[in-house]
Protein backbone atom coordinates (compact mmCIF):
# COMPACT_ATOMS: atom_id res chain seq x y z
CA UNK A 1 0.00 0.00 0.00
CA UNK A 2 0.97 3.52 -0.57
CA UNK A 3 1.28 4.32 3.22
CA UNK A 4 4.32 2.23 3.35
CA UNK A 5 6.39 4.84 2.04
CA UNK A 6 5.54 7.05 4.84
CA UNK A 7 6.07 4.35 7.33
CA UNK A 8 9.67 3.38 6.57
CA UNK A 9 11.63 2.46 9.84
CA UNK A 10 15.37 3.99 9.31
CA UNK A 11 16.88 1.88 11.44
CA UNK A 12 16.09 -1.19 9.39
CA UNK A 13 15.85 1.07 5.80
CA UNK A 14 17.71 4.58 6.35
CA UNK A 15 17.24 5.81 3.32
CA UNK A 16 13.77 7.50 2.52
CA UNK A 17 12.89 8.35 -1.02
CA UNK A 18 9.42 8.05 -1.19
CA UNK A 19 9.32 10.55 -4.22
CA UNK A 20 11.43 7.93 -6.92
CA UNK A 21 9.53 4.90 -5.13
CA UNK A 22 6.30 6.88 -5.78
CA UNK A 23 6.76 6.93 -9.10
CA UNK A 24 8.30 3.44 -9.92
CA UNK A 25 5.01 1.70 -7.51
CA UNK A 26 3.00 4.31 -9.90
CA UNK A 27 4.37 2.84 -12.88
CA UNK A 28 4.28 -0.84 -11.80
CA UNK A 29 0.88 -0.47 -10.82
CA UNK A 30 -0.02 0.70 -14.88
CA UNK A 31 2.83 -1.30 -16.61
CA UNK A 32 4.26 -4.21 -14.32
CA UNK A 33 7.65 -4.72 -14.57
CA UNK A 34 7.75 -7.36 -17.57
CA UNK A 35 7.31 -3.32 -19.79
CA UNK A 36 10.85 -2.89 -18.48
CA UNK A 37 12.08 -0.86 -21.03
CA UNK A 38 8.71 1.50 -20.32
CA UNK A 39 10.42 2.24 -16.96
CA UNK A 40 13.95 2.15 -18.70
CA UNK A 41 12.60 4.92 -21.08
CA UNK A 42 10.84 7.12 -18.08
CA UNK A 43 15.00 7.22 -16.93
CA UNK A 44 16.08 8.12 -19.83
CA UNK A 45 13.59 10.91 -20.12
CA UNK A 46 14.28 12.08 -16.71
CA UNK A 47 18.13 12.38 -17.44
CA UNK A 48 17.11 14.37 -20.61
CA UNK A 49 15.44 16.49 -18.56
CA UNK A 50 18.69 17.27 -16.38
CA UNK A 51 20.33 18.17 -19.43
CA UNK A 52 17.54 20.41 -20.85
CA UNK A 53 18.27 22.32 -17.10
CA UNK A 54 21.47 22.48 -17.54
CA UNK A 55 21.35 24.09 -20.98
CA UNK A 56 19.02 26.79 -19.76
CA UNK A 57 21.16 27.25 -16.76
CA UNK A 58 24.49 27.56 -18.30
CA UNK A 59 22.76 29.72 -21.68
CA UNK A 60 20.90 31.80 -19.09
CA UNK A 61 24.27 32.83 -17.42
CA UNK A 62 26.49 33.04 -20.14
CA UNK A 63 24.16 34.21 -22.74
CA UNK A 64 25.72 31.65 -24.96
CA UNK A 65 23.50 28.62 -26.78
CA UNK A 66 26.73 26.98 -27.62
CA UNK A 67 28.38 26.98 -23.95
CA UNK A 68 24.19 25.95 -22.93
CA UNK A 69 24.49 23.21 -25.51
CA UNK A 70 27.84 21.99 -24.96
CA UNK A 71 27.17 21.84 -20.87
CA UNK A 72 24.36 20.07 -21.58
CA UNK A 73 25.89 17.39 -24.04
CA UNK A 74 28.38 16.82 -21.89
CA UNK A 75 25.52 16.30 -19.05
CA UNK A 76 23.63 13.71 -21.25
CA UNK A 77 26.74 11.94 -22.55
CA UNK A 78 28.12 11.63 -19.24
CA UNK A 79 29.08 7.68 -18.79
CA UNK A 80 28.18 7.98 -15.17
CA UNK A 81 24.22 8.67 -16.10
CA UNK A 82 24.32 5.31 -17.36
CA UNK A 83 23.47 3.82 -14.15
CA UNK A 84 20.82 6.23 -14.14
CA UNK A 85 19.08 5.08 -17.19
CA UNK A 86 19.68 1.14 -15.91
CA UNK A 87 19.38 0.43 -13.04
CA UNK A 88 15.74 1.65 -12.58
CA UNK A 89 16.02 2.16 -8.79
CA UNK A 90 18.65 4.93 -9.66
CA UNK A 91 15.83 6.95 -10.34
CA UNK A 92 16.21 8.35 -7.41
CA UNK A 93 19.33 10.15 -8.48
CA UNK A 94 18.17 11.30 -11.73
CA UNK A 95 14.77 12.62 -9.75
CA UNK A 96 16.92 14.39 -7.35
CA UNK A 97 19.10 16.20 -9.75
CA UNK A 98 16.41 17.38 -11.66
CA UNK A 99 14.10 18.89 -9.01
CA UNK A 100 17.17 20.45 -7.83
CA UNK A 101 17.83 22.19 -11.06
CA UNK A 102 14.70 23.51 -11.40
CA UNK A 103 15.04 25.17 -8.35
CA UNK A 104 18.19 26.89 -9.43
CA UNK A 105 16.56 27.87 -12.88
CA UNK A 106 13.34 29.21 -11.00
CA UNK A 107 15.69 31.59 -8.85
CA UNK A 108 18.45 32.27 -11.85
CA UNK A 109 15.59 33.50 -14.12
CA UNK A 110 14.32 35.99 -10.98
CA UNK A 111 17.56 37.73 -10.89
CA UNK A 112 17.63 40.36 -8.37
CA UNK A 113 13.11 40.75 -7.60
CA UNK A 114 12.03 39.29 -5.15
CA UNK A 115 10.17 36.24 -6.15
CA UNK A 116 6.43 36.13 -6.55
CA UNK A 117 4.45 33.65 -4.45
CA UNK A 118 4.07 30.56 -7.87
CA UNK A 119 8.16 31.13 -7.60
CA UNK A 120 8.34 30.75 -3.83
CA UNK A 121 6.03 27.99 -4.25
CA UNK A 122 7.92 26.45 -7.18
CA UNK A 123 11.15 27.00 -5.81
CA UNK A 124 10.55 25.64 -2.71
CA UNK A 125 8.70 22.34 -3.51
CA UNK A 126 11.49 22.03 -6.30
CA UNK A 127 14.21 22.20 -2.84
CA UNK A 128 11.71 19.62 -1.26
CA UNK A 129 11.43 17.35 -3.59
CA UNK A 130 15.08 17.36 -4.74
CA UNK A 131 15.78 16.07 -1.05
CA UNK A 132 12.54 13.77 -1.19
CA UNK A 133 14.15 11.72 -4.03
CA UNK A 134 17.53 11.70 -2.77
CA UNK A 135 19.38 12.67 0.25
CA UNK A 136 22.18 14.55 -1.63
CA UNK A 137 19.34 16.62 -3.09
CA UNK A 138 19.96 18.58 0.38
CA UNK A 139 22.90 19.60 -1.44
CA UNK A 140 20.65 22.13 -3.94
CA UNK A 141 19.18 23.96 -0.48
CA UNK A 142 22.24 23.98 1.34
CA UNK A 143 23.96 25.48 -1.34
CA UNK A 144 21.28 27.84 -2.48
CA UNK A 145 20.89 29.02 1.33
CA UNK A 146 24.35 30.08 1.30
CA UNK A 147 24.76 31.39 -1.54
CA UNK A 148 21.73 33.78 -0.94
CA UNK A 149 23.30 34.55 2.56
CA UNK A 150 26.53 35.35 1.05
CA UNK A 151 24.51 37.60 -1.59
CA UNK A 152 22.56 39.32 1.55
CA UNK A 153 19.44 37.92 -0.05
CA UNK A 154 17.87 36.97 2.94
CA UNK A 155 14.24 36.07 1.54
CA UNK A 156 15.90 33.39 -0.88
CA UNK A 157 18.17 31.66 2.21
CA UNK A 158 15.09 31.69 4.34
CA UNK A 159 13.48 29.94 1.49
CA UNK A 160 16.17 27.57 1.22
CA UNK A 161 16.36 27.06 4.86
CA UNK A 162 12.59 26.48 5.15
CA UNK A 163 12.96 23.69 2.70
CA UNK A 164 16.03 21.94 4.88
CA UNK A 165 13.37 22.18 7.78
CA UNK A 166 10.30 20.70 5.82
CA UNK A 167 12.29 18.05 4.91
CA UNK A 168 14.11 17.25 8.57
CA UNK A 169 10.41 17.46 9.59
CA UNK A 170 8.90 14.75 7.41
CA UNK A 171 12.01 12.52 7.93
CA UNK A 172 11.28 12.38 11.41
């Protein structure tokens, strides 16, 4: 049942990604697991995904379609994503990387404005969910809460903060 994920005991399963499980117990529900290359193909288009952020992050910063395009080659070509696109449990990481980007795009695109609330929103559940589907997707709001404290943008490392504490909360 779907309350399982919530119900995880850490000291006989530490890690807690119900977002990635989510979504492979969605897919086996509609698919089963003999339409492996259904799930394989869901990883792949994930990873794309990281490399379509990466393009708009890198372009968005250096104004440059080629540096965007190279980044993001080098993101999709990348012989360590290959687990990513295998192994279908390494969703997870793919999930994690993504969400996290987004987050950074969200605030990149804002510049200097504060954000409006559908960008606080977005930004934040992007932070959440980053460190929902992996816990190195705590990396993404640690940085990004530094960063904005070391830019004196105080709204954005509160934002980034609150998203560390939403996620200590659920995990306990």
């Amino acid at each position: 049942p779907i309350g399982d994920l919530l119900r995880v005991d850490p000291a006989i399963y530490p890690e807690w990604r119900p977002l990635p499980f989510l979504s492979i117990w969605l897919e086996h529900r509609l698919v089963q697991l003999e339409q492996v290359a259904i799930h394989h193909g869901i990883n792949f288009l994930i990873w794309l995904s990281c490399s379509w952020l990466v393009y708009r992050i890198v372009h968005h910063l250096t104004a440059s379609p080629t540096a965007g395009a190279a980044a993001a080659l080098f993101v999709l070509t990348d012989p360590r994503s290959i687990s990513a696109m295998v192994w279908i449990v390494e969703r997870q990481m793919s999930m994690a990387c993504a969400f996290g980007l987004a987050a950074m795009l969200i605030l990149l695109k804002a510049e200097q404005r504060p954000l409006s609330r559908p960008e606080w929103v977005g930004v934040f559940a992007a932070l959440l969910a980053s460190a929902l589907s992996k816990e190195y997707g705590l990396a993404f709001a640690g940085a990004l809460a530094v960063h904005a404290a070391w830019q004196r943008q105080m709204d954005r490392a509160w934002l980034a903060g609150t998203a560390l504490v939403a996620y200590g909360l659920l995990r306990v």
